[in-house]
N, C-alpha and C. Protein backbone atom coordinates (compact mmCIF):
# COMPACT_ATOMS: atom_id res chain seq x y z
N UNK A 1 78.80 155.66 94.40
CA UNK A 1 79.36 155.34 93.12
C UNK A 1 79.67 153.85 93.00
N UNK A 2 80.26 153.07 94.11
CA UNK A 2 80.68 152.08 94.05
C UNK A 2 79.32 150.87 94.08
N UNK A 3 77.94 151.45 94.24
CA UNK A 3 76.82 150.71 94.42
C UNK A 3 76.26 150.87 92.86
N UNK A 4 76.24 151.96 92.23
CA UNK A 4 75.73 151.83 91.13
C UNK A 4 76.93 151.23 89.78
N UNK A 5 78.23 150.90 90.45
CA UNK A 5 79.03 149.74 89.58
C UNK A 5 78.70 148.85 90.00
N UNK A 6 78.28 148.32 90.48
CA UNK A 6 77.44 146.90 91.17
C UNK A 6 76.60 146.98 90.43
N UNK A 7 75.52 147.58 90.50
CA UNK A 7 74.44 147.56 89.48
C UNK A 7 74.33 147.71 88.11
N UNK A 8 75.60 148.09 88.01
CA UNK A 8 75.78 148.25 86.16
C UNK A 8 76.38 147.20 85.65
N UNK A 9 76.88 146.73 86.83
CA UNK A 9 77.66 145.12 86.22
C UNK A 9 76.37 143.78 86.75
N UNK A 10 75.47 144.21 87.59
CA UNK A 10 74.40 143.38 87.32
C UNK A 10 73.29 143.23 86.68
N UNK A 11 73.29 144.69 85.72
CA UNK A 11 72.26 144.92 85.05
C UNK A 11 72.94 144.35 83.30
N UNK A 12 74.44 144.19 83.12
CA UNK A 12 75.35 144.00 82.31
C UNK A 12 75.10 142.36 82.11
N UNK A 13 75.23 141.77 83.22
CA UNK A 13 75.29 140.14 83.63
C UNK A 13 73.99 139.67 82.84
N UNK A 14 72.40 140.45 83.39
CA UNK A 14 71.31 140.05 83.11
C UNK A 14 71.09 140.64 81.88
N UNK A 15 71.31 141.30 81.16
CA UNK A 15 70.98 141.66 79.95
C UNK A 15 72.03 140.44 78.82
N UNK A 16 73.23 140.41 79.25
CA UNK A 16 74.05 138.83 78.74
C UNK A 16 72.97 137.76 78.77
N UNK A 17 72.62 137.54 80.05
CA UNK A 17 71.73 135.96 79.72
C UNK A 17 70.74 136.27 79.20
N UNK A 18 69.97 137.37 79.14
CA UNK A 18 68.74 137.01 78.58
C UNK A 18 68.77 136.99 77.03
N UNK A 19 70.26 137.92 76.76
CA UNK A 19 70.33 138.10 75.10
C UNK A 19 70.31 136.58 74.41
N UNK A 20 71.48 135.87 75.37
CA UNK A 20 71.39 134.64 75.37
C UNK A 20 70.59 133.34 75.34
N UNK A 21 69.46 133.95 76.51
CA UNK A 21 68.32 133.13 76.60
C UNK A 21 67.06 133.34 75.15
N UNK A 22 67.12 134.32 74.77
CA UNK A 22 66.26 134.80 73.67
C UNK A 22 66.79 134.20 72.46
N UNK A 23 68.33 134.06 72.06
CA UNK A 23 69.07 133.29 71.27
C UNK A 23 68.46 131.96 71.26
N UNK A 24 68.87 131.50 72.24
CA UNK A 24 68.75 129.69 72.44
C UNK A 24 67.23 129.36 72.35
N UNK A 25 66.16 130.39 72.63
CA UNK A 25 65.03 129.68 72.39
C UNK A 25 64.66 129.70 70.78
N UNK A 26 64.69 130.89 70.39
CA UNK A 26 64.73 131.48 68.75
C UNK A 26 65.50 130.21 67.94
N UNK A 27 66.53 129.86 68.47
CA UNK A 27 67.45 128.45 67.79
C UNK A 27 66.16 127.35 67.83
N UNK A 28 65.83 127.35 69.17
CA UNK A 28 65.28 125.71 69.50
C UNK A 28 63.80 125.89 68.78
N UNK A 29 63.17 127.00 68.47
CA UNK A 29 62.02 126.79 67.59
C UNK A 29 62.16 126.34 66.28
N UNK A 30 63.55 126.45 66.28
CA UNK A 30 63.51 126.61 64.23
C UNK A 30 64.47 125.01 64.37
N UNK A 31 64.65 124.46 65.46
CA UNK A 31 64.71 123.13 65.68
C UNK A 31 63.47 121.91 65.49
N UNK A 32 63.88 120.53 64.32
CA UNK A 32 62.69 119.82 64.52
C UNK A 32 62.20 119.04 65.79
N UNK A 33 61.19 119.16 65.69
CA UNK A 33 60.69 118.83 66.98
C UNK A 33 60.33 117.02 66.78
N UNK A 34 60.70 116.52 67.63
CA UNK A 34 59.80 115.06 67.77
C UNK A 34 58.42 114.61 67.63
N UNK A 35 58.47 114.28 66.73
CA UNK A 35 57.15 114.05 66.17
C UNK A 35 56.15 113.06 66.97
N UNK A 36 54.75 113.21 67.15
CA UNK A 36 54.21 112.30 68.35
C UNK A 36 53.76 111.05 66.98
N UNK A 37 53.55 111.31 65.72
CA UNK A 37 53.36 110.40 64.74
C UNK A 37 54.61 108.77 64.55
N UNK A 38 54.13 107.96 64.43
CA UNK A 38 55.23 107.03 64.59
C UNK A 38 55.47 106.72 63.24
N UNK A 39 56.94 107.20 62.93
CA UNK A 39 57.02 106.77 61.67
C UNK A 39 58.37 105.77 61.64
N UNK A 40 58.33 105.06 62.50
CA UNK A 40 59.69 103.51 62.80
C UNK A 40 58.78 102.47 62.29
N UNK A 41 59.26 102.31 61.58
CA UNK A 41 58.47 100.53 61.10
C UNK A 41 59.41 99.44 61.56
N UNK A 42 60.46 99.66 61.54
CA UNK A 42 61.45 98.49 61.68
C UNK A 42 62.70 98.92 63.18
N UNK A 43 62.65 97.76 63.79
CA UNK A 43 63.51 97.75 64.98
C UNK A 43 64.47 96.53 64.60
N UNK A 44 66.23 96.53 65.29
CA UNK A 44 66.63 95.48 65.42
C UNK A 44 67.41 94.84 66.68
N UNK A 45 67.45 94.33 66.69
CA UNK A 45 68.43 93.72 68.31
C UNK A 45 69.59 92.41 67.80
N UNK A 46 70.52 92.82 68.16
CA UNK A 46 72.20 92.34 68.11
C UNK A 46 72.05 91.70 69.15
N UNK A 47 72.38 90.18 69.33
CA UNK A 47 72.01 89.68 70.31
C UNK A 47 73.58 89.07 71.12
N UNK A 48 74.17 89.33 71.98
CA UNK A 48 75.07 88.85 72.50
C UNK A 48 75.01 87.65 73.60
N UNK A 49 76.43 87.23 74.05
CA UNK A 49 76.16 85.87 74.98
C UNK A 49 76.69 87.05 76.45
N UNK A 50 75.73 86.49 77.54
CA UNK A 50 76.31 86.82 78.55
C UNK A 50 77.73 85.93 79.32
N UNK A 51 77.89 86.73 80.28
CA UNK A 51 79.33 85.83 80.72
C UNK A 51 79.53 84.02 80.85
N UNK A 52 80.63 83.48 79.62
CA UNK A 52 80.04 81.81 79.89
C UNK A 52 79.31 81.21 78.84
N UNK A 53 78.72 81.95 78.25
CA UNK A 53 77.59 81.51 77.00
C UNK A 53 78.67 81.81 75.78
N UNK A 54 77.74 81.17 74.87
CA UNK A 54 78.35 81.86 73.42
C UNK A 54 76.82 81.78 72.26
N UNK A 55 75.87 82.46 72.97
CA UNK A 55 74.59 82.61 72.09
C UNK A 55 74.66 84.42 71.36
N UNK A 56 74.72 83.99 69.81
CA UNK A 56 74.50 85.33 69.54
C UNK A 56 73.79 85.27 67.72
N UNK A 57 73.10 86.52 67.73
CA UNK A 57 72.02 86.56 66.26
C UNK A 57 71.63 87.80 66.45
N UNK A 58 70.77 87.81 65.50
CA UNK A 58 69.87 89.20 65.85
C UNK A 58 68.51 88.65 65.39
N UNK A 59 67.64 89.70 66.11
CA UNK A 59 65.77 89.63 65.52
C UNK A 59 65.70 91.08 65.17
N UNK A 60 65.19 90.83 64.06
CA UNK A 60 64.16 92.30 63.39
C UNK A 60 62.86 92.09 64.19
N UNK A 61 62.29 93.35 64.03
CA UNK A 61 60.94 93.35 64.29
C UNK A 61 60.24 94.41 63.28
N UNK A 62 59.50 94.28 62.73
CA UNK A 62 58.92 95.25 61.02
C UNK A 62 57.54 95.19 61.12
N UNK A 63 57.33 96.41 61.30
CA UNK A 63 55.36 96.62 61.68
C UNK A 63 55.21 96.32 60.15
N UNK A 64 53.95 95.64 60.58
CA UNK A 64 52.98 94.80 59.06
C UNK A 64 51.78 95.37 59.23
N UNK A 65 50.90 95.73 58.60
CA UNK A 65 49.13 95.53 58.80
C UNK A 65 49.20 93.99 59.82
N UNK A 66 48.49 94.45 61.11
CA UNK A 66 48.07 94.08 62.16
C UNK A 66 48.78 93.09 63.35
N UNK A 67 50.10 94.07 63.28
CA UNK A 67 50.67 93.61 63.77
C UNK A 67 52.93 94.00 63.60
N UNK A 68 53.41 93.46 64.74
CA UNK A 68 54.67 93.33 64.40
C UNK A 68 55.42 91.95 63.91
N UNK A 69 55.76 91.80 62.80
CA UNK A 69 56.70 90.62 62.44
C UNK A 69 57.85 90.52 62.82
N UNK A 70 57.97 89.61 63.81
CA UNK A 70 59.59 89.40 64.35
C UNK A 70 60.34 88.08 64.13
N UNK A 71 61.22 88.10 63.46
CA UNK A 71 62.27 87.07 62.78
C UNK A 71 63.67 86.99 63.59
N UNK A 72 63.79 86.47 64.05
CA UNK A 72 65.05 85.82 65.12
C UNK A 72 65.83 84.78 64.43
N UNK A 73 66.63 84.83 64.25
CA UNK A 73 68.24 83.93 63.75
C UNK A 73 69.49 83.85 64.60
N UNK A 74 69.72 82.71 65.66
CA UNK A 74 70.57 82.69 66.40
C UNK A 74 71.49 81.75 66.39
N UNK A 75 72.49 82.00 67.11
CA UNK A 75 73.02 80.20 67.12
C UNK A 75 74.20 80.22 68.34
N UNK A 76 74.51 79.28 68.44
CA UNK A 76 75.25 79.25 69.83
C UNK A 76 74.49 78.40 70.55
N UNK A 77 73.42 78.04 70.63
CA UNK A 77 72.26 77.52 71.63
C UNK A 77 72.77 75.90 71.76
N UNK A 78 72.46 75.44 73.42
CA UNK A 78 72.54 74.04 73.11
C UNK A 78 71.41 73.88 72.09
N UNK A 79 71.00 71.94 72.22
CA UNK A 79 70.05 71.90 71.41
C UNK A 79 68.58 71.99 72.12
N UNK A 80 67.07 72.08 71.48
CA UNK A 80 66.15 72.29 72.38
C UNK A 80 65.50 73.50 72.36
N UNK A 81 64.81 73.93 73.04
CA UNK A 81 64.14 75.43 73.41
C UNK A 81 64.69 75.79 74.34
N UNK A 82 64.48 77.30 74.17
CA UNK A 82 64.97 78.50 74.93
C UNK A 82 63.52 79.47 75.20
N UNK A 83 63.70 79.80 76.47
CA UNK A 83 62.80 81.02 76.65
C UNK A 83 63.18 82.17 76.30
N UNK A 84 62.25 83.12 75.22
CA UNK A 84 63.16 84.52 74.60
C UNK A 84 62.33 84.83 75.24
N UNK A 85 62.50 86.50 75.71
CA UNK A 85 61.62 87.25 75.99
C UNK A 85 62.56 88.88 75.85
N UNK A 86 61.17 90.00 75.23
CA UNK A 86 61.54 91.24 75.94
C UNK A 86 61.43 91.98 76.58
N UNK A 87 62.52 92.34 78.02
CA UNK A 87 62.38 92.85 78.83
C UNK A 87 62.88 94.14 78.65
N UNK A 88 62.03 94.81 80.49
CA UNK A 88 62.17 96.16 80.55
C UNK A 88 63.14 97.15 80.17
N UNK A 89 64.06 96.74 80.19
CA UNK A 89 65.53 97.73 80.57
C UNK A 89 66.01 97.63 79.49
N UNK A 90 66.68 98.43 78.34
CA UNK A 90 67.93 98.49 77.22
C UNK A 90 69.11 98.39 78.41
N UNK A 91 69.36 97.82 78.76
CA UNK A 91 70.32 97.83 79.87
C UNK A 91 71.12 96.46 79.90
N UNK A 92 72.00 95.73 79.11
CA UNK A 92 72.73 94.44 79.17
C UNK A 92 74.15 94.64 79.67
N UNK A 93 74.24 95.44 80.41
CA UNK A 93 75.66 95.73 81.06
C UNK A 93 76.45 94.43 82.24
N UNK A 94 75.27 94.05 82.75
CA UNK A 94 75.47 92.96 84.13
C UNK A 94 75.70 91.38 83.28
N UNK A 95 77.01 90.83 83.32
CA UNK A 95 77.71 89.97 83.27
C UNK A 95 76.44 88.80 82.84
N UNK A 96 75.61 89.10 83.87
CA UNK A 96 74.63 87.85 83.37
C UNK A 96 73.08 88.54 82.95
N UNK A 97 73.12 89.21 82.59
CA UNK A 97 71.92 90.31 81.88
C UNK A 97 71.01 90.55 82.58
N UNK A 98 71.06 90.48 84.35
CA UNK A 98 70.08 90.95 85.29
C UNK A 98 69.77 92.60 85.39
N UNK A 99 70.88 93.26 84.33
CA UNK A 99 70.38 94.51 84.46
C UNK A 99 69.15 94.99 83.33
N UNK A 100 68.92 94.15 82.52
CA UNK A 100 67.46 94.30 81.46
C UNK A 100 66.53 94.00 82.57
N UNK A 101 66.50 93.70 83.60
CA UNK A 101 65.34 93.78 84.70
C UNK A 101 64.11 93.07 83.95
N UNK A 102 63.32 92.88 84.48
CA UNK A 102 62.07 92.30 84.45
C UNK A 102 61.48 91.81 83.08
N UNK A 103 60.42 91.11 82.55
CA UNK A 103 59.62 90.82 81.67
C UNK A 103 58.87 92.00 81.42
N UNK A 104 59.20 92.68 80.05
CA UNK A 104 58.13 93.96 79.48
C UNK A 104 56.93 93.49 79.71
N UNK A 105 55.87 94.67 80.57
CA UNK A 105 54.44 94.55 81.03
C UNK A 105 54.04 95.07 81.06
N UNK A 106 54.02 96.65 80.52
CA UNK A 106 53.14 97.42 80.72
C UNK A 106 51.62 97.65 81.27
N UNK A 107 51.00 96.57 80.83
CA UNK A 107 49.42 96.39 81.42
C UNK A 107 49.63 95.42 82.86
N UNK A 108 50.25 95.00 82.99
CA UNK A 108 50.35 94.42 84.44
C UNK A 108 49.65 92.76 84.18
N UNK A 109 50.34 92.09 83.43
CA UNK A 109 49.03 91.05 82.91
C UNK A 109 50.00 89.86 83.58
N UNK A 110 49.59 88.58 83.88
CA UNK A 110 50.26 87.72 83.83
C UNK A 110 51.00 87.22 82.90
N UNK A 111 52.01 86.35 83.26
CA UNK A 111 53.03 85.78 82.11
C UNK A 111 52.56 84.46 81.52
N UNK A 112 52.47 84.61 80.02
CA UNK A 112 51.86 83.64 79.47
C UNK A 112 52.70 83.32 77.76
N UNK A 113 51.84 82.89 76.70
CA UNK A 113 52.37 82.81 75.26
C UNK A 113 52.17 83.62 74.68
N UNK A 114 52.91 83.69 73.73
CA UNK A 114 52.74 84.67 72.71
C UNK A 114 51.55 84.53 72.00
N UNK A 115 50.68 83.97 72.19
CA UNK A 115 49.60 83.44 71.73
C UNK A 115 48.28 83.76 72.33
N UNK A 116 48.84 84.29 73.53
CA UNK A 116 47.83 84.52 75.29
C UNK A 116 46.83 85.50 74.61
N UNK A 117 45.71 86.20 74.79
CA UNK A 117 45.07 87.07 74.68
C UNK A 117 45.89 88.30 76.39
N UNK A 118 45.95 87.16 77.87
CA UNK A 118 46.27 87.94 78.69
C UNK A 118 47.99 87.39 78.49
N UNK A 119 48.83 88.36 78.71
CA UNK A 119 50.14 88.00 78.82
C UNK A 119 50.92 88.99 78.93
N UNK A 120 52.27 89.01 79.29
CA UNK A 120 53.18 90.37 79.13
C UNK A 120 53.36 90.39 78.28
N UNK A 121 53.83 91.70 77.99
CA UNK A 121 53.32 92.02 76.29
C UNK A 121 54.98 91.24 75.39
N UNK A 122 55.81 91.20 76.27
CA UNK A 122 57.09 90.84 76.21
C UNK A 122 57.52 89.28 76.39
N UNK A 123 56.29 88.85 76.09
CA UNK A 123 56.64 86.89 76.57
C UNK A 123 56.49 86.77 74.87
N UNK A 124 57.51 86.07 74.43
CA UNK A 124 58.10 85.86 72.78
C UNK A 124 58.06 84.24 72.85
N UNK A 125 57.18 83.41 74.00
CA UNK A 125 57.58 81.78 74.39
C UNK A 125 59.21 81.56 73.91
N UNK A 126 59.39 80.39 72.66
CA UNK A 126 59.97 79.97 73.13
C UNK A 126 61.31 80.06 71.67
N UNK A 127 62.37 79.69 71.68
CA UNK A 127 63.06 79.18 70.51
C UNK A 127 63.20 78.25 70.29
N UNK A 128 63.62 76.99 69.43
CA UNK A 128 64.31 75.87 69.13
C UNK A 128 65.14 76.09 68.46
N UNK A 129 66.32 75.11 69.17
CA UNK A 129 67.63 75.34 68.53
C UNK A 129 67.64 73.61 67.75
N UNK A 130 68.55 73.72 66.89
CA UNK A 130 68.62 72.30 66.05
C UNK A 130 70.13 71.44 66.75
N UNK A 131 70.74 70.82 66.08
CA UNK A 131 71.86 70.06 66.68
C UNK A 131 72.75 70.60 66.55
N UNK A 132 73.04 71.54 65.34
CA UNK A 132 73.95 72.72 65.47
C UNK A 132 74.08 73.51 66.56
N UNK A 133 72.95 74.04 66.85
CA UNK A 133 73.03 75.22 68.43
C UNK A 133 72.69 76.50 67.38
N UNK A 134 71.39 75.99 65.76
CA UNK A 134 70.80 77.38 65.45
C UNK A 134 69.56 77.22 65.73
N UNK A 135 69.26 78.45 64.99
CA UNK A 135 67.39 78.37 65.81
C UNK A 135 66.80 79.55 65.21
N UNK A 136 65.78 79.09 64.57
CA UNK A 136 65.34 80.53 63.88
C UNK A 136 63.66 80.43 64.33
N UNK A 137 62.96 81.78 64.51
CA UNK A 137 61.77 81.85 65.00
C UNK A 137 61.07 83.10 64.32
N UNK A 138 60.13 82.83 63.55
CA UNK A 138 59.30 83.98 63.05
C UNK A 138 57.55 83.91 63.02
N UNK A 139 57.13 84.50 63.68
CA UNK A 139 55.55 85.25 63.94
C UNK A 139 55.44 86.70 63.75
N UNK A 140 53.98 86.70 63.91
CA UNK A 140 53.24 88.20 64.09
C UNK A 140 52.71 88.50 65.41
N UNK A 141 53.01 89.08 66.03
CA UNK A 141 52.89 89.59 67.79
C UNK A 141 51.77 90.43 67.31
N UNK A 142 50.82 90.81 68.20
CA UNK A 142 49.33 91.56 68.21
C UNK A 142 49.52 92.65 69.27
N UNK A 143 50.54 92.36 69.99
CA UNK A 143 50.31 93.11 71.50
C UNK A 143 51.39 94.29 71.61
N UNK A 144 52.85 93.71 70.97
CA UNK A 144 53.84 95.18 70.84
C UNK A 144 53.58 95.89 70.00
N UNK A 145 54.07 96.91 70.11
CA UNK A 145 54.81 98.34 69.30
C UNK A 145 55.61 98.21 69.22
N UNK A 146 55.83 99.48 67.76
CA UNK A 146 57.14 100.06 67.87
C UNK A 146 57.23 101.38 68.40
N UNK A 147 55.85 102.13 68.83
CA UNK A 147 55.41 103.32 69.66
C UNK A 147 54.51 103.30 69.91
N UNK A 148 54.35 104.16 71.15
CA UNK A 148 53.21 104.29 72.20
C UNK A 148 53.74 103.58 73.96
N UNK A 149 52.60 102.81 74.30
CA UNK A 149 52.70 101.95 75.62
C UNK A 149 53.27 100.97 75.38
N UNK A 150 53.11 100.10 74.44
CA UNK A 150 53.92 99.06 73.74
C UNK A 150 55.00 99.19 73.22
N UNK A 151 55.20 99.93 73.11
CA UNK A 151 56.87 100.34 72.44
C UNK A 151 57.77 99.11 73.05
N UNK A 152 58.82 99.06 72.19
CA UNK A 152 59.81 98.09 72.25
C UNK A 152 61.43 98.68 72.22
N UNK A 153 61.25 99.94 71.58
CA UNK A 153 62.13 100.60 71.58
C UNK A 153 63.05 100.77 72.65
N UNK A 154 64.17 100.77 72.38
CA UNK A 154 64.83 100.62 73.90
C UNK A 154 64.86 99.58 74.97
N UNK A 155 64.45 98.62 74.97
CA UNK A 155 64.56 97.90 75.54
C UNK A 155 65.09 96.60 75.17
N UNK A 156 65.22 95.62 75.83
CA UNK A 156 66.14 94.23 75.83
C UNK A 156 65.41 93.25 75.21
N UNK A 157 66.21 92.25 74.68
CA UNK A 157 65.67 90.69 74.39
C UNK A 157 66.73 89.68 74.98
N UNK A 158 65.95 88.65 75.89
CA UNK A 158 66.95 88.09 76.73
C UNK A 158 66.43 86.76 76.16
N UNK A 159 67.58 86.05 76.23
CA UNK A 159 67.52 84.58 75.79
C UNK A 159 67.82 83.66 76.89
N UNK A 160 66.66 82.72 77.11
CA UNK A 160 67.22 81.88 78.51
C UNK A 160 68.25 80.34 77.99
N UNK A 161 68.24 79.98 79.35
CA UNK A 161 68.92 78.76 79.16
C UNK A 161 67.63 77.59 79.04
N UNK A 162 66.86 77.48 79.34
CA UNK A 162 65.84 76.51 79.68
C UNK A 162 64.78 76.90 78.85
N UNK A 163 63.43 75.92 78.44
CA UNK A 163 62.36 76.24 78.17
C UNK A 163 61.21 77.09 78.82
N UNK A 164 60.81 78.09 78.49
CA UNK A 164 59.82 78.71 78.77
C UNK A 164 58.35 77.87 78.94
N UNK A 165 57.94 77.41 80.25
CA UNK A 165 56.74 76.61 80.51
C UNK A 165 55.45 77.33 80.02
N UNK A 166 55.43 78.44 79.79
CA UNK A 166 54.47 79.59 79.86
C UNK A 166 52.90 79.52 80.15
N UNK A 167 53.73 79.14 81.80
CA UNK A 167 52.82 79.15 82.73
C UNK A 167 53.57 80.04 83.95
N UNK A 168 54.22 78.92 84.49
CA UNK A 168 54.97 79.78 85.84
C UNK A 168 54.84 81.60 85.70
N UNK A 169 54.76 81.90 86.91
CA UNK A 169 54.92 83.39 87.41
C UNK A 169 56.28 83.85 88.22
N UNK A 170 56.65 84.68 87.62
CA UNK A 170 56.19 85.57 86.56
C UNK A 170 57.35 85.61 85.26
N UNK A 171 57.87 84.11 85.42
CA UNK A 171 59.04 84.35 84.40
C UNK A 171 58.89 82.70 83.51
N UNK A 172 58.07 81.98 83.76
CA UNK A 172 57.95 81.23 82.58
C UNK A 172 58.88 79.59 83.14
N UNK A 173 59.60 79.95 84.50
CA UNK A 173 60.81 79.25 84.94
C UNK A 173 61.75 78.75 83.87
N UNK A 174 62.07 79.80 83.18
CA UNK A 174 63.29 79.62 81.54
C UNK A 174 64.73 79.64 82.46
N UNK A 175 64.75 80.23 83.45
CA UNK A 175 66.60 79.91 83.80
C UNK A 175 66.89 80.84 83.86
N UNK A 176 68.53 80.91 84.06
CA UNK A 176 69.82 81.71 83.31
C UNK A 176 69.20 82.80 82.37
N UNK A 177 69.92 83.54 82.28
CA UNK A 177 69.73 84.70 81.35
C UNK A 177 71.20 84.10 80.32
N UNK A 178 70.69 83.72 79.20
CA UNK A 178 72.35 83.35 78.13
C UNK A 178 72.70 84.32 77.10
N UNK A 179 71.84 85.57 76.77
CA UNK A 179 72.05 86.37 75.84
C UNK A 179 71.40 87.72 76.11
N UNK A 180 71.83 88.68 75.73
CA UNK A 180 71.28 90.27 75.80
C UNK A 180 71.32 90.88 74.74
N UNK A 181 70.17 91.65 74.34
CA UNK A 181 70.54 92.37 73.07
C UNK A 181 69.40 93.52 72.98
N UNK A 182 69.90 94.65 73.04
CA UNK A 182 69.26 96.17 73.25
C UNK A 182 68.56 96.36 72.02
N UNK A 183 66.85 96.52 72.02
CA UNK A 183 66.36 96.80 70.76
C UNK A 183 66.26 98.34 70.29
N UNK A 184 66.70 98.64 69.27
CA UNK A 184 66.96 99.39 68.60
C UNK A 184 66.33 100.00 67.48
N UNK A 185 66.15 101.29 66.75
CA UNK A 185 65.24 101.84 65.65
C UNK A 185 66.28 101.26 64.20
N UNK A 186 65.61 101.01 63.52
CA UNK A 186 66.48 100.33 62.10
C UNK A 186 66.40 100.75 61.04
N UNK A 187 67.37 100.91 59.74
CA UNK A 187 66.93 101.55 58.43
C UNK A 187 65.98 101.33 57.73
């Protein structure tokens, strides 16, 4: 007797989850699903100063016919160029923005201009700032997304202290990391 209350309370248990399990999937079908179609045209990034700095703006980025248009407005900057670039990681947590990790590369290409045919897809060259410490920069990039392998989504735009040579490997020898800013999907 005492074996088949065992079994009636384990046959009790499994008939609970599965009622359960049959629930939650029945829910999650009539849930929308993520669409593999890209329908983000526009990304933005809030650009902050890391520890010590005081560089901050934002860049849009707005898919166009053949291409992404990205418009950057900053200020804080000494005067001069800056190496922008976007890197791997949405990750600006580390005091001096070493946690955005690396130059976005997906294809494994060397680091070059925004201009490169070969380059990381994430080398943005360079900014100029004026005597104020603003600096505004707008082109059409050929090589990002806003989905797929190129995607940009989620990930960082780091602002250096120095000019981007865009030559050196594999970072352009721009410096300091002076700003972080997590790119983002936009209205």
């Amino acid at each position: 007797m005492k074996n088949m209350s065992v079994i009636f309370q384990f046959l009790l248990v499994t008939a609970s989850f599965t009622n359960i399990h049959a629930q939650h999937q029945s829910h999650d079908m009539t849930m929308p699903m993520a669409s593999t179609d890209s329908t983000v045209s526009k990304a933005v990034c809030v650009v902050y100063p890391t520890q010590g700095n005081t560089v901050s703006g934002v860049i849009t980025f707005t898919k166009i016919h053949g291409g992404i248009k990205i418009v950057a407005d900053l200020q804080g900057l000494s005067k001069g160029k800056h190496g922008i670039h976007i890197h791997e990681c949405g990750d600006c947590s580390a005091v001096d923005g070493s946690s955005a990790g690396g130059h976005f590369n997906p294809t494994a290409k060397s680091h070059g201009a925004p201009v490169d045919a070969l380059r990381h897809a994430g080398d943005m060259g360079n900014i100029e700032a004026d005597d104020s410490g603003r600096a505004h920069l707008e082109y059409v990039d050929h090589t990002i997304s806003l989905d797929g392998q190129a995607s940009i989504i989620g990930r960082s735009v780091i602002i250096h202290q120095n000019e981007d040579d865009l030559k050196t490997q594999p970072t352009g020898n721009a410096g300091p990391r002076i700003a972080c800013g997590v790119i983002g999907i936009a209205k």
